[in-house]
C-alpha atoms as a PDB file:
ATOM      1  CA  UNK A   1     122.850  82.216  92.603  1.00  0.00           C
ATOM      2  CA  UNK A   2     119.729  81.690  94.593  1.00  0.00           C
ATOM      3  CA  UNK A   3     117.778  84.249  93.086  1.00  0.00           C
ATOM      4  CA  UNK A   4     119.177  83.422  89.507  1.00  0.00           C
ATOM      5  CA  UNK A   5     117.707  80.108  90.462  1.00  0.00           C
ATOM      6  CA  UNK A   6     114.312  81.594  91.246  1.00  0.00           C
ATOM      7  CA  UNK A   7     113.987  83.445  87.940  1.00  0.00           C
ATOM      8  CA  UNK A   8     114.788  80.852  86.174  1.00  0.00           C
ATOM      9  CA  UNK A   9     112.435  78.056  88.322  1.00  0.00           C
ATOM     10  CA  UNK A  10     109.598  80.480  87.990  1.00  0.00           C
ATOM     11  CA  UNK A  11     110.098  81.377  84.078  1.00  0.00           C
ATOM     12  CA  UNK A  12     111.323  84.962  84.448  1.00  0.00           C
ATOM     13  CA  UNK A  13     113.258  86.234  81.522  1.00  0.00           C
ATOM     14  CA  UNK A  14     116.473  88.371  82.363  1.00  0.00           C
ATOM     15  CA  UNK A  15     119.453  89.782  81.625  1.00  0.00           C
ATOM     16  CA  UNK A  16     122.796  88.905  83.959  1.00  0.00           C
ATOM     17  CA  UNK A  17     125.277  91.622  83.735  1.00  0.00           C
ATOM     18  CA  UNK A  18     128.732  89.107  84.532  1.00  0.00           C
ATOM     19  CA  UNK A  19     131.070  91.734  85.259  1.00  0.00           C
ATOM     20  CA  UNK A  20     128.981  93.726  87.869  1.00  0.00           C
ATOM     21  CA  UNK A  21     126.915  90.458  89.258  1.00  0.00           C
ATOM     22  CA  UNK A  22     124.018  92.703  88.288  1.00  0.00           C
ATOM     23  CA  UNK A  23     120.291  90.590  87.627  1.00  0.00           C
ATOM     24  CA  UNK A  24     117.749  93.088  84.916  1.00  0.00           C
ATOM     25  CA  UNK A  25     114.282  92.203  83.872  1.00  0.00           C
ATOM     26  CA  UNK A  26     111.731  94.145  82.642  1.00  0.00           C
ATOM     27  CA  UNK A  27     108.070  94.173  84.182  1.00  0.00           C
ATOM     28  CA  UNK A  28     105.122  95.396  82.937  1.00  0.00           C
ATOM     29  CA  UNK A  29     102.989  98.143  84.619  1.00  0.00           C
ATOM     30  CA  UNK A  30      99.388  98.446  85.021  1.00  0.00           C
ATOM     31  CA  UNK A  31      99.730 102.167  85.332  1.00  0.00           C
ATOM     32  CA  UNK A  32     100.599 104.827  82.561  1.00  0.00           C
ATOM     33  CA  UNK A  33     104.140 104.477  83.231  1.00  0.00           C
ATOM     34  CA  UNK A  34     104.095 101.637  81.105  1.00  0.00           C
ATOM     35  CA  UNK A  35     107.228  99.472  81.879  1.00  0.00           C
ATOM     36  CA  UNK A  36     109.709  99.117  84.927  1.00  0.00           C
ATOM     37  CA  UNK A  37     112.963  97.471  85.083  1.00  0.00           C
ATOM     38  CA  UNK A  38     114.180  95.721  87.645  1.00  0.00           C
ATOM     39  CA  UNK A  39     118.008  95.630  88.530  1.00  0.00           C
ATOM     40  CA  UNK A  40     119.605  93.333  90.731  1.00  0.00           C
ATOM     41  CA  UNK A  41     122.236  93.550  92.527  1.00  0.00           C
ATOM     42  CA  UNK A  42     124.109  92.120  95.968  1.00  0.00           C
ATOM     43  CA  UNK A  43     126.636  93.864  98.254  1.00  0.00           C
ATOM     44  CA  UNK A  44     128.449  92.388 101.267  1.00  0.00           C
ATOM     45  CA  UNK A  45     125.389  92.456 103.140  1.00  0.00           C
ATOM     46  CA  UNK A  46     122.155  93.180 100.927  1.00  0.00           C
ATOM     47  CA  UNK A  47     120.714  92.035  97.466  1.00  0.00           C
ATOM     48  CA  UNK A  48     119.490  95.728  96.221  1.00  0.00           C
ATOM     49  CA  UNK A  49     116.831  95.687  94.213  1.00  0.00           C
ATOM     50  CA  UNK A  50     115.901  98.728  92.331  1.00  0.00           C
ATOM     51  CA  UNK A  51     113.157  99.345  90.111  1.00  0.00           C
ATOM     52  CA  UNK A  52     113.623 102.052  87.419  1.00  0.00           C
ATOM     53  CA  UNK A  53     111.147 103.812  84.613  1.00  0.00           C
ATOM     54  CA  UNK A  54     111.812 104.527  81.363  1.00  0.00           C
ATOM     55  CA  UNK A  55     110.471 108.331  82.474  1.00  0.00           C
ATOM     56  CA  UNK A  56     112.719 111.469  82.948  1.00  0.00           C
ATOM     57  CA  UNK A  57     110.538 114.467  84.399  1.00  0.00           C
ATOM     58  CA  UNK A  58     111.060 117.971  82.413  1.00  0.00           C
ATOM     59  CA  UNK A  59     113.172 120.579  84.595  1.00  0.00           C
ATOM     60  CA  UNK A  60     109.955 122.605  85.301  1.00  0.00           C
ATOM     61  CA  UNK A  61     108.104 120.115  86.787  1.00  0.00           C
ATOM     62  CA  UNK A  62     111.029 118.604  88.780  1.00  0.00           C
ATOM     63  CA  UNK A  63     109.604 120.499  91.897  1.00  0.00           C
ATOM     64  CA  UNK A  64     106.112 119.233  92.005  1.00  0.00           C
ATOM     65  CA  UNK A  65     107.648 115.633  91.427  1.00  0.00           C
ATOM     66  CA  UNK A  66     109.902 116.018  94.186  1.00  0.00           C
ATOM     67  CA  UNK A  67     107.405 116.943  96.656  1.00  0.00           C
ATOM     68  CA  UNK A  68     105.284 113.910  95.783  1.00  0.00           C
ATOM     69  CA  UNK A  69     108.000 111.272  96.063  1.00  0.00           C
ATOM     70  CA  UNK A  70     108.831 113.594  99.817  1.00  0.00           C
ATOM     71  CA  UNK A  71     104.904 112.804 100.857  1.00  0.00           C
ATOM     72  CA  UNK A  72     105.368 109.224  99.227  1.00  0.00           C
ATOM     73  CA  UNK A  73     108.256 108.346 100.812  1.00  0.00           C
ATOM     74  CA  UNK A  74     107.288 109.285 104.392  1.00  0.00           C
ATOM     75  CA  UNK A  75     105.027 107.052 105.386  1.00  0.00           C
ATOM     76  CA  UNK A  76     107.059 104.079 103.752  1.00  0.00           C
ATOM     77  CA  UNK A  77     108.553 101.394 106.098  1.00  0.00           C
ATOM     78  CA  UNK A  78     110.576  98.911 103.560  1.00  0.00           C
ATOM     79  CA  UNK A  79     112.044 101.030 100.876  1.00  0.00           C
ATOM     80  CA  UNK A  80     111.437 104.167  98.871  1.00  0.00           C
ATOM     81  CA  UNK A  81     111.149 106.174  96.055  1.00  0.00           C
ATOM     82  CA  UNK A  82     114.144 108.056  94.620  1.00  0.00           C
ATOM     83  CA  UNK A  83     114.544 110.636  92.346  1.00  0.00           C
ATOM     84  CA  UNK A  84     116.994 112.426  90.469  1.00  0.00           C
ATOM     85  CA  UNK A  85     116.378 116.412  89.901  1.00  0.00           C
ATOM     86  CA  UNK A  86     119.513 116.404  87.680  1.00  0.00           C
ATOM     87  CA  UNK A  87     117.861 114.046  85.506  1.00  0.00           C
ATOM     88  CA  UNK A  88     114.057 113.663  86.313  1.00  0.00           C
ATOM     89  CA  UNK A  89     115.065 109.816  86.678  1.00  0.00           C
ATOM     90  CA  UNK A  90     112.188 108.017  88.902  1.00  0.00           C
ATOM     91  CA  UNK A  91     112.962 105.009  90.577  1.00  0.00           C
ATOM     92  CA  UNK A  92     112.155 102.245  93.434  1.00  0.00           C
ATOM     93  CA  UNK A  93     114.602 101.327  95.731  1.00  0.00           C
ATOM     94  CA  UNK A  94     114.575  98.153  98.746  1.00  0.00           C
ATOM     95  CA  UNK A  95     116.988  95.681  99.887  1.00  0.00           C
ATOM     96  CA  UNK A  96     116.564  91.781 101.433  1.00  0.00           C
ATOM     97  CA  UNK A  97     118.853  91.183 104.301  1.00  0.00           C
ATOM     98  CA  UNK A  98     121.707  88.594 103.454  1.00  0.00           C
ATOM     99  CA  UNK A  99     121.199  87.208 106.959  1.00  0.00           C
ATOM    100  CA  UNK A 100     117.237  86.262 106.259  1.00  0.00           C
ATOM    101  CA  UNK A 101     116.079  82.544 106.982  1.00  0.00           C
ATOM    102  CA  UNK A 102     117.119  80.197 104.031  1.00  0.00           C
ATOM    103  CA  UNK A 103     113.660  78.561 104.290  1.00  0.00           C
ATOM    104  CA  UNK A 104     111.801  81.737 104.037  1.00  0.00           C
ATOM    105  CA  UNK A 105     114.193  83.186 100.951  1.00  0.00           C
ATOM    106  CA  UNK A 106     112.205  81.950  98.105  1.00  0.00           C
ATOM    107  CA  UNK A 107     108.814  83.934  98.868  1.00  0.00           C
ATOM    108  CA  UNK A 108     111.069  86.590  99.963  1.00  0.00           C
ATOM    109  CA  UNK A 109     112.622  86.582  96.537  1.00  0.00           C
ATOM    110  CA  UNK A 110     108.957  86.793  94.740  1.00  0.00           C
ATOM    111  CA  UNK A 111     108.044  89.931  96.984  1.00  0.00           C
ATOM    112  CA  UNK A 112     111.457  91.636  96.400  1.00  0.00           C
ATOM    113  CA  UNK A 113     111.655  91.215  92.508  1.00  0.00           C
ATOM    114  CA  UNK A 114     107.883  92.376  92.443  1.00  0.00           C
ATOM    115  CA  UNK A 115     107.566  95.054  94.891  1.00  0.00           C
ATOM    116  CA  UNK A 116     109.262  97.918  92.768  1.00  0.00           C
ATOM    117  CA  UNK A 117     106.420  96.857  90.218  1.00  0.00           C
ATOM    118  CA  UNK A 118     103.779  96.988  92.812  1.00  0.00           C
ATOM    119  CA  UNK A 119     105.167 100.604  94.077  1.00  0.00           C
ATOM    120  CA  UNK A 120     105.169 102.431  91.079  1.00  0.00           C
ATOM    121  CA  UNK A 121     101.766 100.945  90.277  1.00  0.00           C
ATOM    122  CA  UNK A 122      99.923 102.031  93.121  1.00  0.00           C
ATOM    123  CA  UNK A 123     101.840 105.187  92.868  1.00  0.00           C
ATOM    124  CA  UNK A 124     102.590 105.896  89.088  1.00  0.00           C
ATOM    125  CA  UNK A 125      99.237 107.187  88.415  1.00  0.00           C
ATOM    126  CA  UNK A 126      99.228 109.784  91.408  1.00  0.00           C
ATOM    127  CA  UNK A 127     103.027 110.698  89.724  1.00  0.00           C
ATOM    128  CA  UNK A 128     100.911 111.223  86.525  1.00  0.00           C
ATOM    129  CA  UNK A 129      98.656 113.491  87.662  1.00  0.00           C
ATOM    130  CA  UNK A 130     100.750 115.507  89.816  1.00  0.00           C
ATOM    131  CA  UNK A 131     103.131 115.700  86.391  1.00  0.00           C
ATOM    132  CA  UNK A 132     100.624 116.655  84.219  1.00  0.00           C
ATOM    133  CA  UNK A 133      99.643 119.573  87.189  1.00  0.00           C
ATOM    134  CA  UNK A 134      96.048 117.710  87.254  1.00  0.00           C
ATOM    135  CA  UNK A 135      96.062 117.716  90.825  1.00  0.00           C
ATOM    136  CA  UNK A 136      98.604 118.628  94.018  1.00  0.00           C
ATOM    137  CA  UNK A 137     101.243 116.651  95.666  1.00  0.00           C
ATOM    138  CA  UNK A 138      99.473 116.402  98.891  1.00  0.00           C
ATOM    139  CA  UNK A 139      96.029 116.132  97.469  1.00  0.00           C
ATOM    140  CA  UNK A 140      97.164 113.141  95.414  1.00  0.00           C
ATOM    141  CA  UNK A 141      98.582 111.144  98.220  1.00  0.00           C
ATOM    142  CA  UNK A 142      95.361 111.413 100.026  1.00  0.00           C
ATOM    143  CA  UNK A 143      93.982 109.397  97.542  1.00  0.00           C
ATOM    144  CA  UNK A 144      95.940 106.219  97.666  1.00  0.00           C
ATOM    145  CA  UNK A 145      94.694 103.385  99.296  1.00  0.00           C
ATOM    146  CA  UNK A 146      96.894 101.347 100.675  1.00  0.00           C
END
C-alpha cells in the first residue's frame, strides 16, 4: 500500500496485478535498450523490485553476454544483473528491507522503483556493444564510470 501510494502521489502510471500483489510500470531508457519494466513485488520480508527489457539475446551470443553481466555484477553492492541463457532474458534485480525506517521509506521508494532504470542505463550500452561483438566483456566494463 505504501508504495501504491507513492506512485500514485508522484503521478506514476502502473499496472497492479490483484491476484499476485504484483506493482508494473514501464520506464523509459536513455540507452538503446529502449524501454524497461519495472515489476513489483513484496514477500514476507522484502519488496523485490525487478527491472526487465523487452531484449532476448540470440543463442550464439549468450556467452559473451554472460560474461559481461559476470564482470557487471561483481563489483555491485545492492543488487544485480540477471540473466537467463535459456532465454537471453536480461534483467535488474534489488530488494528494500521490510524492516527500513518508516520516515526514510518514501525516498527509499523513489531510488528502488528507479534504480533498475538507472542500471541498465549506465550499463545497456556496454551490453550493446559487447552484443553486437563491437568490443570485449572486460574491455567494456573498463569503460563505465561510475
Amino acid at each position: 500500500n505504501e508504495i501504491e501510494s507513492w506512485l500514485q502521489d508522484n503521478g506514476w502510471k502502473y499496472k497492479k496485478r490483484q491476484e499476485a500483489e504484483i506493482l508494473e510500470m514501464d520506464v523509459k531508457l536513455q540507452c538503446g535498450l529502449e524501454q524497461c519494466r519495472v515489476i513489483v513485488w513484496m514477500t514476507e520480508e522484502y519488496c523485490v523490485v525487478v527491472g526487465r527489457t523487452p531484449v532476448k539475446v540470440e543463442e550464439e551470443a549468450r556467452g559473451r553476454i554472460g560474461e559481461y553481466v559476470c564482470r557487471a555484477n561483481y563489483s555491485m553492492y545492492d543488487g544485480h544483473f540477471d540473466f537467463n541463457y535459456d532465454d537471453g532474458e536480461l534483467r535488474y534485480k534489488t530488494i528494500l528491507p521490510q524492516t527500513i525506517n518508516a520516515g526514510s521509506r518514501p525516498e527509499m521508494i523513489e531510488e528502488m522503483l528507479m534504480r533498475p532504470a538507472v542500471m541498465l542505463d549506465t550499463y545497456g550500452p556496454g551490453f550493446l556493444k559487447v552484443w553486437k561483438q563491437e568490443e570485449e566483456p572486460a574491455e567494456v566494463i573498463k569503460d563505465i564510470d561510475l
